[in-house]
N, C-alpha and C. Protein backbone atom coordinates (compact mmCIF):
# COMPACT_ATOMS: atom_id res chain seq x y z
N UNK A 1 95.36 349.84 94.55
CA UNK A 1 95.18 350.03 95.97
C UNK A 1 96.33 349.36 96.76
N UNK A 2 96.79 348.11 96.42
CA UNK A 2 97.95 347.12 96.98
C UNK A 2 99.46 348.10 97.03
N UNK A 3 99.19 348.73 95.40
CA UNK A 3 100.14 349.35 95.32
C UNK A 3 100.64 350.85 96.25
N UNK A 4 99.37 351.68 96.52
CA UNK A 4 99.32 352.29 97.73
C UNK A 4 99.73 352.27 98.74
N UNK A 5 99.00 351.15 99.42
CA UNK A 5 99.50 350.56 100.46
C UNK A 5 100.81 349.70 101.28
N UNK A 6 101.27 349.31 100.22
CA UNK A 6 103.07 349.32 100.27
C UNK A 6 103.82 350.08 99.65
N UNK A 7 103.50 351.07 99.79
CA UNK A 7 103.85 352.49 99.19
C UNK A 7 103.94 353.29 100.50
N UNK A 8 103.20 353.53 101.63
CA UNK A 8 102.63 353.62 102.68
C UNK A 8 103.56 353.72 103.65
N UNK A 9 103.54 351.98 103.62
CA UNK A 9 104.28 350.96 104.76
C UNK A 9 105.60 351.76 104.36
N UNK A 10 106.66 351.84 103.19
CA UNK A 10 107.52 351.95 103.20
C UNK A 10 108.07 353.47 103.61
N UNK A 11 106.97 354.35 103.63
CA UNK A 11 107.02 355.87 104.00
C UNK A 11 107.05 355.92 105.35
N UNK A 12 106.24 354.56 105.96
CA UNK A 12 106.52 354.27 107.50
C UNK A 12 107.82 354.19 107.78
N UNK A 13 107.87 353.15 107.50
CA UNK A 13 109.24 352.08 107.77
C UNK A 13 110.67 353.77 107.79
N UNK A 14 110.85 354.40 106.42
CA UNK A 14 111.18 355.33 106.39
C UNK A 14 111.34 356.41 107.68
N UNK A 15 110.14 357.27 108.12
CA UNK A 15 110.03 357.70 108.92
C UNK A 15 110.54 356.87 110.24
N UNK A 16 110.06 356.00 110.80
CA UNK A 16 110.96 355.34 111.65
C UNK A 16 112.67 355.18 112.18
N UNK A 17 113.45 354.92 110.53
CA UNK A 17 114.58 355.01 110.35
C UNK A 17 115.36 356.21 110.53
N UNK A 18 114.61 357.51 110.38
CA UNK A 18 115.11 358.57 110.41
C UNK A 18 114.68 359.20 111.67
N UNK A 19 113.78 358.57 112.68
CA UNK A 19 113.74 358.71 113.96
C UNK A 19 114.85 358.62 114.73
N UNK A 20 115.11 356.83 114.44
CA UNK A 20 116.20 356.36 115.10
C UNK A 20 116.97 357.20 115.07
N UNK A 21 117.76 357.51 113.48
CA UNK A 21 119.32 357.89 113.45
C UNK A 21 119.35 359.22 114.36
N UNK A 22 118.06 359.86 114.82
CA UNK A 22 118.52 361.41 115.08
C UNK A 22 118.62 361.31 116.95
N UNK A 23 118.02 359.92 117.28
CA UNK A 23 117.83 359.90 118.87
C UNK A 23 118.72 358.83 119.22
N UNK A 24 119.75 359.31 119.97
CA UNK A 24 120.94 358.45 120.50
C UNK A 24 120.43 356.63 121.23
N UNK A 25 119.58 357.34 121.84
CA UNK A 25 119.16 355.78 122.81
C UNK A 25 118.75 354.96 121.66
N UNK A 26 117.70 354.92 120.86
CA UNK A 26 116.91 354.65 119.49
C UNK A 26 118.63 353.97 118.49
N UNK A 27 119.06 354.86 118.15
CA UNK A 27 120.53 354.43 117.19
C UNK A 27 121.18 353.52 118.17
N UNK A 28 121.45 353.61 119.74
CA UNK A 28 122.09 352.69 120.75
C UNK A 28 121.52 351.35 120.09
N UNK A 29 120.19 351.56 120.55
CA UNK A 29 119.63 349.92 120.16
C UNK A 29 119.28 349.53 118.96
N UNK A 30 119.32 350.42 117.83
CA UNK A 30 119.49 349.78 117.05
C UNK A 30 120.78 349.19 115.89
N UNK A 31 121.93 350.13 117.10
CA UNK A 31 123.35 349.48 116.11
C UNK A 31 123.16 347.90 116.80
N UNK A 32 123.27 347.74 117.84
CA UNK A 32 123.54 346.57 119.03
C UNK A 32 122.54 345.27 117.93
N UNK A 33 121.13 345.62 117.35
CA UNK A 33 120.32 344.47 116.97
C UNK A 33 121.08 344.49 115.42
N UNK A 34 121.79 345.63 114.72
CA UNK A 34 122.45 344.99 113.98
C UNK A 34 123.33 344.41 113.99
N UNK A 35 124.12 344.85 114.77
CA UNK A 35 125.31 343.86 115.64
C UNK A 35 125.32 342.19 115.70
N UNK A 36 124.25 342.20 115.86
CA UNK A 36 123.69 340.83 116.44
C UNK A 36 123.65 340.27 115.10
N UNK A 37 122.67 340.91 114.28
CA UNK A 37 122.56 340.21 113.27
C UNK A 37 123.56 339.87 112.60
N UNK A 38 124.25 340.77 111.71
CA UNK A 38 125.58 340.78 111.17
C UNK A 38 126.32 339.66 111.96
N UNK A 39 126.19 339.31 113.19
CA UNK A 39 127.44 338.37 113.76
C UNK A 39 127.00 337.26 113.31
N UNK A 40 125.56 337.17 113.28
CA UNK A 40 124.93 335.52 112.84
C UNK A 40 125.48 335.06 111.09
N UNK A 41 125.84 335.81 110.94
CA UNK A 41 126.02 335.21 109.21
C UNK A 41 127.54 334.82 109.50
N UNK A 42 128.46 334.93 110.61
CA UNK A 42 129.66 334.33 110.86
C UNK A 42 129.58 332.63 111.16
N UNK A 43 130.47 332.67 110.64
CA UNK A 43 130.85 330.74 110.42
C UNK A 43 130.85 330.47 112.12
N UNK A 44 129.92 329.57 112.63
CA UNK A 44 129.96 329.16 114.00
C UNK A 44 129.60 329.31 115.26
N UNK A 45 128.67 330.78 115.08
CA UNK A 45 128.01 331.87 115.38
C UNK A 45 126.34 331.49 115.94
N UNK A 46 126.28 331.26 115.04
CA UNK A 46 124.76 330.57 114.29
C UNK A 46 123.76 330.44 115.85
N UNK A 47 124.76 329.49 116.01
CA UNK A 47 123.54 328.66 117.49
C UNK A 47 123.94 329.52 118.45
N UNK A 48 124.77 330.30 118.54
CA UNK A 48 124.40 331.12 119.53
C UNK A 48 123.60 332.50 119.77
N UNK A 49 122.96 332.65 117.73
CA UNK A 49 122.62 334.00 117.92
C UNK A 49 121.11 333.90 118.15
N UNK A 50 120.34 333.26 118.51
CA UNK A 50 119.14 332.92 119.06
C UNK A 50 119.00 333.17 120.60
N UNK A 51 120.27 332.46 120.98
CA UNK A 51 119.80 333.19 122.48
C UNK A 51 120.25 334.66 122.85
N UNK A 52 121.11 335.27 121.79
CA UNK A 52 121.56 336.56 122.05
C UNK A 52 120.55 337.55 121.50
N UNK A 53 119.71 337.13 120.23
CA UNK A 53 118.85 338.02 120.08
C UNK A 53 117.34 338.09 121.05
N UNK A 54 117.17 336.68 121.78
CA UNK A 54 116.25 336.24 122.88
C UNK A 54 116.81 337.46 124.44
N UNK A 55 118.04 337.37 124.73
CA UNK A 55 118.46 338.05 125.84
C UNK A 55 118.10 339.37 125.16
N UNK A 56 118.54 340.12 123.69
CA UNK A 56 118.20 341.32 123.58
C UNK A 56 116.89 341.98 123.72
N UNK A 57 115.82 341.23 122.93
CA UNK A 57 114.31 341.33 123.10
C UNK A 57 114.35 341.08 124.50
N UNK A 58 114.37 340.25 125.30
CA UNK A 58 114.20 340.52 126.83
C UNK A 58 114.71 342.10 127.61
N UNK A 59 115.95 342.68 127.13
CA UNK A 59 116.31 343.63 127.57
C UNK A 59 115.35 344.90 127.03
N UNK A 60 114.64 344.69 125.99
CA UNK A 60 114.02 345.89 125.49
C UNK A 60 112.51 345.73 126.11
N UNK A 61 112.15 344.75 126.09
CA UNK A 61 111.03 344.36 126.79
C UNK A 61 110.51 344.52 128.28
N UNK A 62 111.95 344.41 129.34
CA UNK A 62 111.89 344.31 130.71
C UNK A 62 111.21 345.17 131.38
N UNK A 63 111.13 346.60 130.82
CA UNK A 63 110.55 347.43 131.36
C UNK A 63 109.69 348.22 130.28
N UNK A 64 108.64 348.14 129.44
CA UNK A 64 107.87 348.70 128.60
C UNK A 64 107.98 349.62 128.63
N UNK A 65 107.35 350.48 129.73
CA UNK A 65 107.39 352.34 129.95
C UNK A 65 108.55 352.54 130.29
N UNK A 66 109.76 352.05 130.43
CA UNK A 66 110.97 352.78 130.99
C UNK A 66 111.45 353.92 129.62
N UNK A 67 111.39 353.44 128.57
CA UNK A 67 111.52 354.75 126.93
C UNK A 67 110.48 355.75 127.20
N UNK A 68 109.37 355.03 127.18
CA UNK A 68 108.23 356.08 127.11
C UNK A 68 107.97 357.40 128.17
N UNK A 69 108.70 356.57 129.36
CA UNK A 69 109.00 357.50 130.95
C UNK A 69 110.30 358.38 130.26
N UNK A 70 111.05 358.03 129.40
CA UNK A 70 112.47 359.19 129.09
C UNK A 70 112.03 359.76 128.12
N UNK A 71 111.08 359.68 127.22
CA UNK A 71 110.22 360.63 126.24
C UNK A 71 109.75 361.14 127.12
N UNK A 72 109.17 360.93 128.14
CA UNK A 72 108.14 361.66 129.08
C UNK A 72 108.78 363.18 129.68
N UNK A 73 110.14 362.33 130.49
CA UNK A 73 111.08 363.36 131.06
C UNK A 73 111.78 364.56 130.06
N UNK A 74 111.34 364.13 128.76
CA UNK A 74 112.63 364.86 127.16
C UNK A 74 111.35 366.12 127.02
N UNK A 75 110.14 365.27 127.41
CA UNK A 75 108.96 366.55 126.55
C UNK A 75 108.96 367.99 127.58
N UNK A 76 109.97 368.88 126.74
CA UNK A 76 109.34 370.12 127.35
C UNK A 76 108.72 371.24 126.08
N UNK A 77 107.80 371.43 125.77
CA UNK A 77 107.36 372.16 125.01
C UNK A 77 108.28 372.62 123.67
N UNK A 78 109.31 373.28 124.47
CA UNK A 78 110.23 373.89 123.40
C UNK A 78 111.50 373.27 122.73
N UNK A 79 111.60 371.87 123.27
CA UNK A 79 112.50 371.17 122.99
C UNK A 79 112.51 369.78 122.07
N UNK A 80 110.82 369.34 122.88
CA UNK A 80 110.48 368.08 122.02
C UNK A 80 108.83 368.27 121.70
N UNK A 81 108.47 368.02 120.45
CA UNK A 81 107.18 368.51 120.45
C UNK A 81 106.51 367.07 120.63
N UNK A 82 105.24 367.00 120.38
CA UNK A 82 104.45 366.04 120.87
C UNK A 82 104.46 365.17 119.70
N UNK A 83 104.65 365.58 118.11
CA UNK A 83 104.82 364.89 117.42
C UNK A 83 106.03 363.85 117.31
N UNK A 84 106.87 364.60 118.00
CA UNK A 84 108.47 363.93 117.87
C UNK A 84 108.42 362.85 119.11
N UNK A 85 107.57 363.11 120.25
CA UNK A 85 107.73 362.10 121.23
C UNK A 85 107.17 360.71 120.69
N UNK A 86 105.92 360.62 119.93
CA UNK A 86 105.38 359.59 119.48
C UNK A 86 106.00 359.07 118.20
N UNK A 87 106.36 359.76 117.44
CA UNK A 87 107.51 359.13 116.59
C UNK A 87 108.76 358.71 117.26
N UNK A 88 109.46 358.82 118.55
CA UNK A 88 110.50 358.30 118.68
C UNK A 88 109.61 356.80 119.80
N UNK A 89 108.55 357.06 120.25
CA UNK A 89 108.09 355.82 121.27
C UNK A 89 107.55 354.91 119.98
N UNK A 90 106.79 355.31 118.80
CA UNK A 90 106.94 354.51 117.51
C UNK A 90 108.01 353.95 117.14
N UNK A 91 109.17 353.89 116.93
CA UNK A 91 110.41 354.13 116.55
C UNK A 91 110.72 352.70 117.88
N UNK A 92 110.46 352.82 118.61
CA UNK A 92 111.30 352.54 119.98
C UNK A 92 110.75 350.76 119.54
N UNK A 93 109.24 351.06 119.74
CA UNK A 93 108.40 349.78 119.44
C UNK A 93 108.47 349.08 118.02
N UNK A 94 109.12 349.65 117.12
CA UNK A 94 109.39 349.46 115.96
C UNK A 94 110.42 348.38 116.05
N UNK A 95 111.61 349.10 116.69
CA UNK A 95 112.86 348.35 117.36
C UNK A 95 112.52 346.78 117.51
N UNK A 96 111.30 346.83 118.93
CA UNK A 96 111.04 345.45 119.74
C UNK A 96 110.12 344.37 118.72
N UNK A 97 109.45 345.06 117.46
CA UNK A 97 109.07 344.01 117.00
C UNK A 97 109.90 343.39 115.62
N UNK A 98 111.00 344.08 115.12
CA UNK A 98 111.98 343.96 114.51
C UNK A 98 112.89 342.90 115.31
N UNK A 99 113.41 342.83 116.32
CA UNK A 99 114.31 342.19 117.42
C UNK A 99 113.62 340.86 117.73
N UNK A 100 112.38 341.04 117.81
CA UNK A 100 111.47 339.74 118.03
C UNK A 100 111.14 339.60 116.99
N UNK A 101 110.77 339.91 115.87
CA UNK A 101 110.48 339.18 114.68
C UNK A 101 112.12 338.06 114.35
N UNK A 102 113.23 338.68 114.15
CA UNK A 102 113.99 338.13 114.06
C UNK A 102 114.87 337.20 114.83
N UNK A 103 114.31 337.01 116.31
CA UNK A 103 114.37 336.18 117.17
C UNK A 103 113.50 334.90 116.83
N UNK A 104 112.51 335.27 116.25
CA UNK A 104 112.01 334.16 115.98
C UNK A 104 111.95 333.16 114.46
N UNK A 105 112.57 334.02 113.87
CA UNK A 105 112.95 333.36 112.27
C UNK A 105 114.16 332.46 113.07
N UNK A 106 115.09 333.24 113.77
CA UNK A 106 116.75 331.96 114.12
C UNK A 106 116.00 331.41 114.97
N UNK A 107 114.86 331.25 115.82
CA UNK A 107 114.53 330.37 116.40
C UNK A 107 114.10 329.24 115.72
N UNK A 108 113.01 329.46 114.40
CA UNK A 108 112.34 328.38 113.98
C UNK A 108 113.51 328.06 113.02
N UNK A 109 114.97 328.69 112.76
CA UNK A 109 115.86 327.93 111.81
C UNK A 109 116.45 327.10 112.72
N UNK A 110 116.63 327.51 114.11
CA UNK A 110 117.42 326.51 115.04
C UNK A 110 116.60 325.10 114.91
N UNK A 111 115.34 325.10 115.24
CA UNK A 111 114.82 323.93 114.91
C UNK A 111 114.83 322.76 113.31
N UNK A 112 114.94 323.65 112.47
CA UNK A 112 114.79 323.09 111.50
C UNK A 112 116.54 322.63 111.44
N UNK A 113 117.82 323.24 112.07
CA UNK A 113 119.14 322.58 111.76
C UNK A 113 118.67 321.09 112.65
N UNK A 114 117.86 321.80 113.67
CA UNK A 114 118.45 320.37 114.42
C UNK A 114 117.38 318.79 113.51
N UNK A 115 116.36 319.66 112.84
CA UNK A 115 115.33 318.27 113.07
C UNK A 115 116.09 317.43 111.60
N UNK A 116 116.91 318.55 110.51
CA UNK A 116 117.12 318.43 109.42
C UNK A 116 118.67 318.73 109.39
N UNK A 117 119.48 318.30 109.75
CA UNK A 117 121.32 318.75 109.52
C UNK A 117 121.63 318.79 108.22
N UNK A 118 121.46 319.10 107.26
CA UNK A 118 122.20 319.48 106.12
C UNK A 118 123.00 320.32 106.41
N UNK A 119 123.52 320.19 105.41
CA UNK A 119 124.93 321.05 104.86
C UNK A 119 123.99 323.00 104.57
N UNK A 120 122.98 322.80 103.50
CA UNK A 120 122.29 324.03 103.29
C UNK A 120 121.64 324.58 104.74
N UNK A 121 121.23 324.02 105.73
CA UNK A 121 120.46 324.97 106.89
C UNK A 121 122.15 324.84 107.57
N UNK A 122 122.65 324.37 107.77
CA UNK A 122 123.41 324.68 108.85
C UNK A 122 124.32 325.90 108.20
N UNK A 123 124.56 325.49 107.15
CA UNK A 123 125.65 327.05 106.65
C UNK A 123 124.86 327.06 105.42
N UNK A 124 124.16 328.40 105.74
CA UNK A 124 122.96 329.15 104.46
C UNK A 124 124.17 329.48 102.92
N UNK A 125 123.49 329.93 102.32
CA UNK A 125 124.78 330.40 101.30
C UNK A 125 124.27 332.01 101.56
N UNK A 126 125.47 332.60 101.39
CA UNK A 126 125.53 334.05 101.46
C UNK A 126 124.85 334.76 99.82
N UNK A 127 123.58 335.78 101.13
CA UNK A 127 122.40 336.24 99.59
C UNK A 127 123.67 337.18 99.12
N UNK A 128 122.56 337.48 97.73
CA UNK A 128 123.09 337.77 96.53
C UNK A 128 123.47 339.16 96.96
């Protein structure tokens, strides 16, 4: 059954990804949160990518319905079907808890450089 069920998730996760790549705004925001990320594994970077991924989640956040209002304006019968609008407002929200999930991992690592300065939290070793 376990096995099912992350079997599932990953058919999600899937579907999602292939939302994004086909809807420009969706791929906009999600090159920009890789962006972000990718910059954090740069030497020196580090402490600043907490508040950049904090300003990004704020920008996706500021206005909730402002995506869901441009799915709204995209749905015309013959162009966007009703399935495709909720897979791309899925997709959209997918984004914001991805952006905030990972806002908050460099958040709770920011804390742990400062409470703990090693050599290992401050410069991670690059995964395998």
């Amino acid at each position: 059954m376990e096995h099912a069920r992350s079997r599932l998730a990953r058919e999600t996760q899937r579907t999602r990804v292939e939302t994004v790549l086909v809807c420009p705004l969706l791929a906009k925001q999600a090159s920009r949160l890789l962006e972000l990320l990718e910059s954090g594994r740069r030497p020196g970077v580090r402490g600043q990518l907490e508040s950049e991924l904090g300003r990004f989640c704020d920008d996706l956040g500021r206005d909730p319905g402002a995506y869901r209002e441009s799915i709204g304006h995209q749905f015309v019968p013959d162009s966007l079907s009703t399935a495709e609008a909720l897979r791309r407002i899925d997709a959209y929200r997918w984004i914001e808890r991805v952006a905030h999930h990972s806002w908050r991992i460099e958040h709770h690592l920011a804390q742990l450089r400062h409470a703990l300065p090693t050599r290992l939290i401050a410069e991670p070793p690059e995964p395998d």
